[in-house]
Protein backbone atom coordinates (compact mmCIF):
# COMPACT_ATOMS: atom_id res chain seq x y z
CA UNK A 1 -2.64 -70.76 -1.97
CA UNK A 2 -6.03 -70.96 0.54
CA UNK A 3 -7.10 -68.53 1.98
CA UNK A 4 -8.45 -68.41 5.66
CA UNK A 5 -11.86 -65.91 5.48
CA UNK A 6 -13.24 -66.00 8.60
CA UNK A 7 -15.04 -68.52 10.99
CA UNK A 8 -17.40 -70.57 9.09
CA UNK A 9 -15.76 -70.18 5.71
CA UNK A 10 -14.45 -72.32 4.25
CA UNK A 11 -10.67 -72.48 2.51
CA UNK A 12 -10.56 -70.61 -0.45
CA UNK A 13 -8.64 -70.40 -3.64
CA UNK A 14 -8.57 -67.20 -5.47
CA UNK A 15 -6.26 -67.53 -8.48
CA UNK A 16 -8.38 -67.06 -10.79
CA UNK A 17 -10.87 -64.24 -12.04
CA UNK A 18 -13.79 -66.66 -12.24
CA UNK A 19 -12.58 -67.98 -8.61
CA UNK A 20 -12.65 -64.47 -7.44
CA UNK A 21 -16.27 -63.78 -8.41
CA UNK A 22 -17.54 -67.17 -7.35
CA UNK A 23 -16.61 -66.33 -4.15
CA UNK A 24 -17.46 -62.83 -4.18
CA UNK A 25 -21.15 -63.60 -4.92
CA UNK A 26 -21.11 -66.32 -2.45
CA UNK A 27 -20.90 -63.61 0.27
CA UNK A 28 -17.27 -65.32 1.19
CA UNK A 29 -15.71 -61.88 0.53
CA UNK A 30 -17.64 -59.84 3.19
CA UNK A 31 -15.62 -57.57 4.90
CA UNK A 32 -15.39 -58.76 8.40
CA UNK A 33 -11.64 -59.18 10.75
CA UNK A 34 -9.88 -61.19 8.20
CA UNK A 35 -10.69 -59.55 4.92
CA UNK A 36 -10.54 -55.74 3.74
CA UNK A 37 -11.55 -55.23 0.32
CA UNK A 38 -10.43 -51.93 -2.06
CA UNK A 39 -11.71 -50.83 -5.37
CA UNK A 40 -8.15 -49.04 -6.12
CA UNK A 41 -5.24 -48.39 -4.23
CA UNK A 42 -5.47 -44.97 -5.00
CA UNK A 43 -2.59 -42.51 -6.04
CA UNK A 44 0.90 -42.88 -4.18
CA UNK A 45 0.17 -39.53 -1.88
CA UNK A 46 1.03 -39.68 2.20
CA UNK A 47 -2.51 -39.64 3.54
CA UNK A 48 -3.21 -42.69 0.95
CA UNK A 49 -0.02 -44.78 1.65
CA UNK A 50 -0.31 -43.95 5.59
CA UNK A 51 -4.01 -45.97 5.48
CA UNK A 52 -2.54 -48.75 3.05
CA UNK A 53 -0.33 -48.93 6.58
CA UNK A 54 -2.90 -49.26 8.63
CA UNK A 55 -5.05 -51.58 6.40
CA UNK A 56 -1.60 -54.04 6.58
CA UNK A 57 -0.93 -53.52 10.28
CA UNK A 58 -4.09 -53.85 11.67
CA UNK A 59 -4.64 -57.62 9.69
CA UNK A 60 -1.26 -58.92 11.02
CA UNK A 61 -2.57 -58.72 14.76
CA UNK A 62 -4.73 -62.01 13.52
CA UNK A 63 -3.90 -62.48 9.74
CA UNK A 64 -5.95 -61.54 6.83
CA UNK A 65 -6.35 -60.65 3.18
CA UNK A 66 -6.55 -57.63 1.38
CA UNK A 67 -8.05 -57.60 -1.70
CA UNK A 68 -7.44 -54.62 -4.37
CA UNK A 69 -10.18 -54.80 -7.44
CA UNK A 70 -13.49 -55.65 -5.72
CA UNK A 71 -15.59 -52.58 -4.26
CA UNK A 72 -16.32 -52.80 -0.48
CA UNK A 73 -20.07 -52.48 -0.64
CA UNK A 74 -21.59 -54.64 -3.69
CA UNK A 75 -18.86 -56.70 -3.74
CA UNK A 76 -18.52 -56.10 -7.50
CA UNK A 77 -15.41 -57.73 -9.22
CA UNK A 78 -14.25 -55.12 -11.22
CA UNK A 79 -10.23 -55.21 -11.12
CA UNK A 80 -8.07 -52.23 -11.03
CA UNK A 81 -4.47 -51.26 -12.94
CA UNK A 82 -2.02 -53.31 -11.24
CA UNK A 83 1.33 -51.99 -12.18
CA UNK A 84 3.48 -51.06 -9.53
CA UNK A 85 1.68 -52.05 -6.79
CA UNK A 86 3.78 -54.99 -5.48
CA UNK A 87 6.48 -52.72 -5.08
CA UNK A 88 4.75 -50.05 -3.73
CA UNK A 89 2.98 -52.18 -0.92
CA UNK A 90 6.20 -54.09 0.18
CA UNK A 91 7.90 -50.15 0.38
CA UNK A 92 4.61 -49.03 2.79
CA UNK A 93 5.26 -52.25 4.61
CA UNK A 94 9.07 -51.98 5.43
CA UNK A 95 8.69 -47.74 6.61
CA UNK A 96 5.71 -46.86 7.12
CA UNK A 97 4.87 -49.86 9.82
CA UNK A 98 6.89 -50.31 13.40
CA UNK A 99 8.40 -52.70 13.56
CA UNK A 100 7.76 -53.29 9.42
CA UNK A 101 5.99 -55.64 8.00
CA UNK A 102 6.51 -58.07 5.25
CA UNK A 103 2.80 -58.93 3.37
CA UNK A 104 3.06 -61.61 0.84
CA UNK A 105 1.82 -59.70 -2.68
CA UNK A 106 0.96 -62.86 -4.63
CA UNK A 107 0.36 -62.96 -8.48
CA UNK A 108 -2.06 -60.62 -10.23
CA UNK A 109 -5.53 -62.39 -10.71
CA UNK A 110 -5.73 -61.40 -14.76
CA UNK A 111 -8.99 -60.13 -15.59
CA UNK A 112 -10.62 -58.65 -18.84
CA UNK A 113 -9.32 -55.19 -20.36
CA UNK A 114 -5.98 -55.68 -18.52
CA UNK A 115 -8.02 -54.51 -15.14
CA UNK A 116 -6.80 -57.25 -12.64
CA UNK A 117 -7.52 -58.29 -9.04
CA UNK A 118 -4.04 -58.48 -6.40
CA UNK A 119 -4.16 -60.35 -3.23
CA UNK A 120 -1.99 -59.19 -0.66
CA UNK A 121 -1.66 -62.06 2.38
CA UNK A 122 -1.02 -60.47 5.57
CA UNK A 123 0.02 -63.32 8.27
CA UNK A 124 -0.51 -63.11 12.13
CA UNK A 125 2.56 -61.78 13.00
CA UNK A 126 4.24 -63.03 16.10
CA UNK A 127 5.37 -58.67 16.63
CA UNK A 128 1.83 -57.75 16.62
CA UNK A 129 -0.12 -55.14 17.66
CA UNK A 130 2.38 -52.87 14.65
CA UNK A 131 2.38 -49.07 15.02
CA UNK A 132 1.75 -46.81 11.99
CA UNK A 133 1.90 -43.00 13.21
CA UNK A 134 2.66 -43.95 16.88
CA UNK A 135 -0.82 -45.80 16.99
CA UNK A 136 -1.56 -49.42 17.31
CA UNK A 137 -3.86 -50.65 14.87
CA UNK A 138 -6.21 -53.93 14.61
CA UNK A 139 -9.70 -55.26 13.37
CA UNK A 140 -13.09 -56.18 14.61
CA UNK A 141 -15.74 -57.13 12.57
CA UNK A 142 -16.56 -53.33 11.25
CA UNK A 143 -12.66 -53.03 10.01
CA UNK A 144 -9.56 -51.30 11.16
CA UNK A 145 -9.26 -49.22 14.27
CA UNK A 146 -6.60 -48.07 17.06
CA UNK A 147 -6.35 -50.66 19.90
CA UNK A 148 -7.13 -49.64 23.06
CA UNK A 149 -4.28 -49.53 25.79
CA UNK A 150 -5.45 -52.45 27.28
CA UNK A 151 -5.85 -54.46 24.51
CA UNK A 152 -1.99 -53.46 23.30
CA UNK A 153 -0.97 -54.66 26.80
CA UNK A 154 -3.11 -57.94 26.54
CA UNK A 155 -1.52 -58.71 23.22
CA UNK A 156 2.13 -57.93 24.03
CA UNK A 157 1.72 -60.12 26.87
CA UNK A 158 0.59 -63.32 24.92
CA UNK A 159 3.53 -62.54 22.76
CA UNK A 160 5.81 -62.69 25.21
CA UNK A 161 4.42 -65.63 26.59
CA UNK A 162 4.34 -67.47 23.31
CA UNK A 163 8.08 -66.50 23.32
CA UNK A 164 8.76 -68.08 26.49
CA UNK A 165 7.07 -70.95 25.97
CA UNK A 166 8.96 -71.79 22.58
CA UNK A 167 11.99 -70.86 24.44
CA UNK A 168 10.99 -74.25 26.88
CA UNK A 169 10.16 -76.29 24.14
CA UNK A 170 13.31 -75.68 22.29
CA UNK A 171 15.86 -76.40 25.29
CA UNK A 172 13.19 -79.15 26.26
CA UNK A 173 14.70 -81.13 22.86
CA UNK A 174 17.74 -82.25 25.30
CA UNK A 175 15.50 -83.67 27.50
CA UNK A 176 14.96 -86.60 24.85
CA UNK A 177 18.13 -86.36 22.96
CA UNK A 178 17.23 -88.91 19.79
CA UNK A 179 21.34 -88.76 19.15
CA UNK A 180 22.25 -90.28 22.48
CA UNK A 181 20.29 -93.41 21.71
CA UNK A 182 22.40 -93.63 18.74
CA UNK A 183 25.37 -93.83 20.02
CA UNK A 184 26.93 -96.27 21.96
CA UNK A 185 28.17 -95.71 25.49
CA UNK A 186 26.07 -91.94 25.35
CA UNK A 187 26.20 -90.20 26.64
CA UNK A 188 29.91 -88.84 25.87
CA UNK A 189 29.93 -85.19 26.84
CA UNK A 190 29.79 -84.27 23.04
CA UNK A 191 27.84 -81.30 22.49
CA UNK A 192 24.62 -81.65 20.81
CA UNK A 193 22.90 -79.07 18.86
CA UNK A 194 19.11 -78.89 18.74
CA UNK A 195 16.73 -76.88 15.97
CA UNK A 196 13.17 -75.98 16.09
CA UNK A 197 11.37 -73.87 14.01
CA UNK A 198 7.62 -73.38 14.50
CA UNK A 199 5.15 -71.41 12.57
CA UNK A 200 3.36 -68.32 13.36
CA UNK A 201 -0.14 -69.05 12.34
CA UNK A 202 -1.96 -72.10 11.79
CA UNK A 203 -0.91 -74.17 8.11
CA UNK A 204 -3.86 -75.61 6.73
CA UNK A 205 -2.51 -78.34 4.61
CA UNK A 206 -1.92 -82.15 3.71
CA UNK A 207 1.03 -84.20 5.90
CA UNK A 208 4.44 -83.58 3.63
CA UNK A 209 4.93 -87.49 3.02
CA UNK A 210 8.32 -89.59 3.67
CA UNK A 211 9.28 -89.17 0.02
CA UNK A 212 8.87 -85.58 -0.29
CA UNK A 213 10.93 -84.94 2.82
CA UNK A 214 13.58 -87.15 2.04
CA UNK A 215 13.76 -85.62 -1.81
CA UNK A 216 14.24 -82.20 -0.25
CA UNK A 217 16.93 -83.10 2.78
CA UNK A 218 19.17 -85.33 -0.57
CA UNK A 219 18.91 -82.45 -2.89
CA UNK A 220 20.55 -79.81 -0.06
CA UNK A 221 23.42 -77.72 -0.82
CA UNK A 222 26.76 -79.19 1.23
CA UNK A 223 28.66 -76.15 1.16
CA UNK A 224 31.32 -77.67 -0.74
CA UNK A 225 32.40 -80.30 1.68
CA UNK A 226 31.76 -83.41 0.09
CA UNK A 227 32.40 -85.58 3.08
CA UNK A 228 29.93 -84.25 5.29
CA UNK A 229 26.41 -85.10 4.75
CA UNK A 230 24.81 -84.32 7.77
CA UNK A 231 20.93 -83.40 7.24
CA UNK A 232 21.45 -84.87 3.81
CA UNK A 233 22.07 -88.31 5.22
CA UNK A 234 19.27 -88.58 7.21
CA UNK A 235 17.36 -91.81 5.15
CA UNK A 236 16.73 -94.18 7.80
CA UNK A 237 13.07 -94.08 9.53
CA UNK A 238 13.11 -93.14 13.28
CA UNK A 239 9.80 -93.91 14.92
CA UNK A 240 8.25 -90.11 16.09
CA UNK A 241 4.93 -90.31 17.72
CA UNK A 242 4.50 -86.84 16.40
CA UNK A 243 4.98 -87.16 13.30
CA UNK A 244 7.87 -88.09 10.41
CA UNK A 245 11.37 -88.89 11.41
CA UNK A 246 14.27 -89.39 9.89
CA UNK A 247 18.14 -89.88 10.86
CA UNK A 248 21.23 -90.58 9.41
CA UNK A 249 22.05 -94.16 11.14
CA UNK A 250 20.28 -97.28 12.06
CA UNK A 251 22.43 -99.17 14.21
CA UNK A 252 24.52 -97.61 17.03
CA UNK A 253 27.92 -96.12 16.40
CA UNK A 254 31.13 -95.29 18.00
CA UNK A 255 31.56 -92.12 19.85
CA UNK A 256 34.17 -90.78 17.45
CA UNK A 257 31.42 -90.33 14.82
CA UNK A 258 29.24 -88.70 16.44
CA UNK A 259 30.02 -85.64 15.04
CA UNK A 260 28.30 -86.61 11.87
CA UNK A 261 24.99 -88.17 13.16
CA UNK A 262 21.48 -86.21 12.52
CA UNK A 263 17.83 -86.64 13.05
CA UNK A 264 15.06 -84.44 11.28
CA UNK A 265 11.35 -84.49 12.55
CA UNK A 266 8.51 -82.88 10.68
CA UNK A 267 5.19 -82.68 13.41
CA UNK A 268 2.15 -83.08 12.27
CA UNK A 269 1.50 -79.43 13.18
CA UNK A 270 4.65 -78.41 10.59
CA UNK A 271 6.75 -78.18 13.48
CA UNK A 272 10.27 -78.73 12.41
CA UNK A 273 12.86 -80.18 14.67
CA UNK A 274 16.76 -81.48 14.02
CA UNK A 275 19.50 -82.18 16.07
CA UNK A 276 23.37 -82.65 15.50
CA UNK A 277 25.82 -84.30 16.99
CA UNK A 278 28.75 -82.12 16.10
CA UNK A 279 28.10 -78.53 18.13
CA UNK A 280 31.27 -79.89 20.41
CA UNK A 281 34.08 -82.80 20.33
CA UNK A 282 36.18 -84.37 22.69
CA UNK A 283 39.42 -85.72 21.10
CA UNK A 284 42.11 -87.20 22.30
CA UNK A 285 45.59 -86.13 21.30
CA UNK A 286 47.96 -88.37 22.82
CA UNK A 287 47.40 -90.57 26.01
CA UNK A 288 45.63 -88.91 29.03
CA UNK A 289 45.48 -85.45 27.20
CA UNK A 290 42.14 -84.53 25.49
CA UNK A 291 40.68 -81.31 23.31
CA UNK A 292 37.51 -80.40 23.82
CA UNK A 293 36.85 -78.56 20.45
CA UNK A 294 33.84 -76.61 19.01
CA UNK A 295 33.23 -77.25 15.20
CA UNK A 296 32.09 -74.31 14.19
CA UNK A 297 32.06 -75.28 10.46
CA UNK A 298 30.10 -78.40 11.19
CA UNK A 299 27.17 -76.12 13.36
CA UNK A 300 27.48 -73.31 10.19
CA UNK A 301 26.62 -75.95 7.64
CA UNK A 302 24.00 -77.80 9.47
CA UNK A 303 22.29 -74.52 9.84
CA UNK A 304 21.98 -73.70 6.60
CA UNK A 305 21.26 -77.25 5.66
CA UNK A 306 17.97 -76.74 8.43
CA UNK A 307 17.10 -73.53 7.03
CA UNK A 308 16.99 -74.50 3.30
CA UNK A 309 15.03 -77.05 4.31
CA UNK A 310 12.60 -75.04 6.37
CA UNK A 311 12.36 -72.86 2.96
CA UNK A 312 11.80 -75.75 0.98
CA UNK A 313 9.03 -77.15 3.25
CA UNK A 314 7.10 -74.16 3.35
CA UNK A 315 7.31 -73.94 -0.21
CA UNK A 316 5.87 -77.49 -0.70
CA UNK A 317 2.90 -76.64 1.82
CA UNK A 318 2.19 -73.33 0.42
CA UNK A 319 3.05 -71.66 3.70
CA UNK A 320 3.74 -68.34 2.99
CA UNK A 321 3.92 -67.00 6.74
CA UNK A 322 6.41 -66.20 9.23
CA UNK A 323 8.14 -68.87 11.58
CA UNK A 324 9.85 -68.83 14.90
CA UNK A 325 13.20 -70.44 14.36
CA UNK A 326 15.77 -71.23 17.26
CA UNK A 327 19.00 -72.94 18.54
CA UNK A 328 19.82 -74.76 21.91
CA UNK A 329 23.91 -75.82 22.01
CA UNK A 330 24.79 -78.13 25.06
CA UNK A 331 27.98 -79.16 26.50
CA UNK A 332 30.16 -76.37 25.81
CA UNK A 333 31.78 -75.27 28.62
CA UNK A 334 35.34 -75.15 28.06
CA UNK A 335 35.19 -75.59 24.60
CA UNK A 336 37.52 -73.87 21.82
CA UNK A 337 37.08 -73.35 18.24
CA UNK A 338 39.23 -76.07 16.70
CA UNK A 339 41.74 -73.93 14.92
CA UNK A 340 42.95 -72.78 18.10
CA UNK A 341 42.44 -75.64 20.36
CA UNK A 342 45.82 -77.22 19.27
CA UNK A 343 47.10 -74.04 19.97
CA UNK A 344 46.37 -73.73 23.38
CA UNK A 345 45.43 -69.94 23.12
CA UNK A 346 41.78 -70.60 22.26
CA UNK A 347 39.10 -68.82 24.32
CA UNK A 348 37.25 -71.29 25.75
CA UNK A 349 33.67 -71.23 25.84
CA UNK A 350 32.00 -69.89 29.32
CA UNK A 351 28.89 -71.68 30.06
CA UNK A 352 27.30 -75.10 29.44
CA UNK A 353 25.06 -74.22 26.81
CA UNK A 354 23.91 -71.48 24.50
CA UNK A 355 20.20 -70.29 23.46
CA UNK A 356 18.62 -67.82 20.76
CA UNK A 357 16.22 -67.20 18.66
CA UNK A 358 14.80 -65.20 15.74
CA UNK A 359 11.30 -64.77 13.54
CA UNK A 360 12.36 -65.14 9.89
CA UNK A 361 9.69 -65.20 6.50
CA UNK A 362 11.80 -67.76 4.48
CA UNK A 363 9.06 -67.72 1.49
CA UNK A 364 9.79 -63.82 0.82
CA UNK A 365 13.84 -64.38 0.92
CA UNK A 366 14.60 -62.51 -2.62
CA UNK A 367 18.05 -64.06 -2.37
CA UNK A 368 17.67 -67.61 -0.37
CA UNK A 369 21.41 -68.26 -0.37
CA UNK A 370 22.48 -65.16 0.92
CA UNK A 371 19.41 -65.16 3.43
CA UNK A 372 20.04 -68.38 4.48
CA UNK A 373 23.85 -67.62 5.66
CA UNK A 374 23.03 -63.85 6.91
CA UNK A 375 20.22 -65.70 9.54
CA UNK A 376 22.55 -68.75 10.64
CA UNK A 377 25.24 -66.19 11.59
CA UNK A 378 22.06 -64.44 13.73
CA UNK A 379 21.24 -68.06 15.10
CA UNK A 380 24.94 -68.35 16.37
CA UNK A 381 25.88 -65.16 17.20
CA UNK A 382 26.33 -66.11 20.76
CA UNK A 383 27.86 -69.93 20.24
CA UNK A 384 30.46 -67.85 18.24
CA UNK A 385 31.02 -64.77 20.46
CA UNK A 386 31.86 -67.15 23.38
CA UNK A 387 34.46 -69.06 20.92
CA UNK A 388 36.42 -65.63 20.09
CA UNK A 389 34.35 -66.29 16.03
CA UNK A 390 32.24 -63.07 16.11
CA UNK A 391 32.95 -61.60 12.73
CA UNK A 392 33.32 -64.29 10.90
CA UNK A 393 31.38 -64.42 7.65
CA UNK A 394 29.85 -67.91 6.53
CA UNK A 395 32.32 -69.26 3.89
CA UNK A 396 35.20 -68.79 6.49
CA UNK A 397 33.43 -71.08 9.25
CA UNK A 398 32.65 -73.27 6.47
CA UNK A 399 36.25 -73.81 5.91
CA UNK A 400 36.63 -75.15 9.68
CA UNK A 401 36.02 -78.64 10.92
């Protein structure tokens, strides 16, 4: 993993103990806004745990490294006793910081005499300014200190304005719907569904290439329903100005499979964007008397299929920082979830389309599975309160159309 320094500095790689010193006597590890060096973490007391707080907070307002087993003032590599510090910083992170904080502890750096040096990665965090004993805490050049009320004010503001404005690109993916022009007579009134995730900081790192995408979206897990492929299908080139694209089809098909078409994109900026074809369905039962259903085990399944790809993606470009991740449903006004639509006593679905939203840190998911299906139920919370499905868990959408 690189690390980002400072202006000026270049990316640096400190994995190893020789790497570490290198860069230590190459005056890349002067303390300035993106780097806070420690000799020790010191013993596990309040006042010592309540600084380790602010140390963490105040980098995530821009993103930084802290650096245990160098001493601030020499910058003398001299490692520390490790043990039980990735626990103990991800427990500092999760209570003592509002809203909490989740630092990426990497590997220890092993040094001589069992004295190593542990790299914690603090990414700009798109919650920033955090509060650690109802202060708000950042950097300058000279290290930590409280922000001042204008400068909390001036930073909530460009987060809520970075908010909005993924909230416009993410319903602006209809605009340019990539499964209409698959489909022949589009478009059909079949609700689309549209993912974007976006990451918090800037990635530093080499274009993921055709192959590698394609070897991640064929190796997904299908939730058990071998005749749906959706993501995993997506092999066929689609030209992207932006970047790589990929989709399921080539040619046009009929509207009665468009249910199962799919397009991935993967910006040049590590943007990720997919769409489905199968957030709504209009089927005909008999002559002149049509369903319009919602298939709710279709939307479940492609959203896990996104989000292990997301996972996998940052994995591949050593991302190991937060992304914005959301959902845009069209066409679902008077839609029902398909297991009651033949009833007749579904409730149908209120409005014409459905939004939301969430920051997840896929690279820190302890369980990815269980992650995965916890944060698509958050994703569709609202498609499936307005389809009478709140409650569900996973495995029983899964088991829908």
């Amino acid at each position: 993993m690189q690390h980002y320094l400072g202006p000026g500095r270049p990316l640096t790689f400190l994995d190893t103990w020789d790497k570490v010193r290198a860069a230590a006597e190459g005056g890349l590890l002067e303390e300035n806004q993106w780097c806070e060096l420690k000799e020790a973490i010191g013993p596990s007391t309040k006042a010592v745990n309540t600084e380790l707080a602010r140390d963490i907070a105040a980098l995530s307002v821009h993103g930084g490294v802290l650096i245990f087993g160098v001493k601030d003032k020499t910058y003398e590599v001299v490692g520390c006793e490790t043990g039980g510090m990735r626990d103990r910083i991800s427990q500092v992170a999760a209570t003592r910081i509002s809203p909490p904080l989740v630092p990426v502890v990497l590997d220890d750096v092993e040094g001589p005499d069992g004295r190593n040096v542990l790299i914690v990665s603090v990414p700009p965090s798109p919650l920033a300014p955090h509060m650690v004993d109802e202060r708000y805490y950042g950097r300058s050049a000279d290290g930590k200190r409280v922000l001042s009320d204008p400068e909390v004010r001036t930073l909530i503001l460009a987060r809520d304005q970075r908010t909005h404005g993924f909230v416009e690109r993410l319903q602006g993916l209809a605009l340019n719907d990539p499964i209409d022009q698959l489909i022949e007579g589009a478009p059909t009134g079949h609700g689309h569904a549209f993912f974007l995730a976006e990451p918090c900081s800037p990635v530093p790192s080499e274009p993921l290439s055709q192959e590698g995408l394609t070897s991640i979206l064929v190796n997904l897990d299908n939730g058990r329903r071998s005749w749906s492929t959706l993501l995993r299908g997506c092999l066929h080139t689609a030209n992207d100005p932006d970047g790589l694209s990929l989709r399921t089809s080539y040619d046009k098909v009929r509207p009665e499979y468009e249910h199962r078409e799919a397009q991935i994109g993967l910006h040049d900026d590590l943007t990720i964007s997919a769409v489905s074809g199968g957030a709504t369905r209009i089927i005909e039962r008999a002559p002149g008397s049509v369903q319009h259903v919602a298939l709710t085990g279709t939307m479940a399944l492609f959203g896990a299929q996104f989000l292990e790809t997301l996972r996998k993606i940052s994995l591949a470009q050593g991302y190991q920082g937060q992304w914005r991740v959301g959902v845009h449903l069209n066409h679902l006004r008077g839609a029902s979830a398909i297991e009651d639509a033949f009833s007749g006593r579904a409730p149908q679905f209120p409005r014409d389309f459905s939004t939301h939203h969430l920051v997840i840190q896929p690279t820190a998911w302890e369980d990815p599975q269980t992650q995965i299906e916890a944060h698509v139920l958050e994703l569709l919370a609202k498609y499936l309160r307005g389809l009478g499905r709140s409650g569900w868990s996973y495995n029983q959408l899964l088991q829908q159309a």
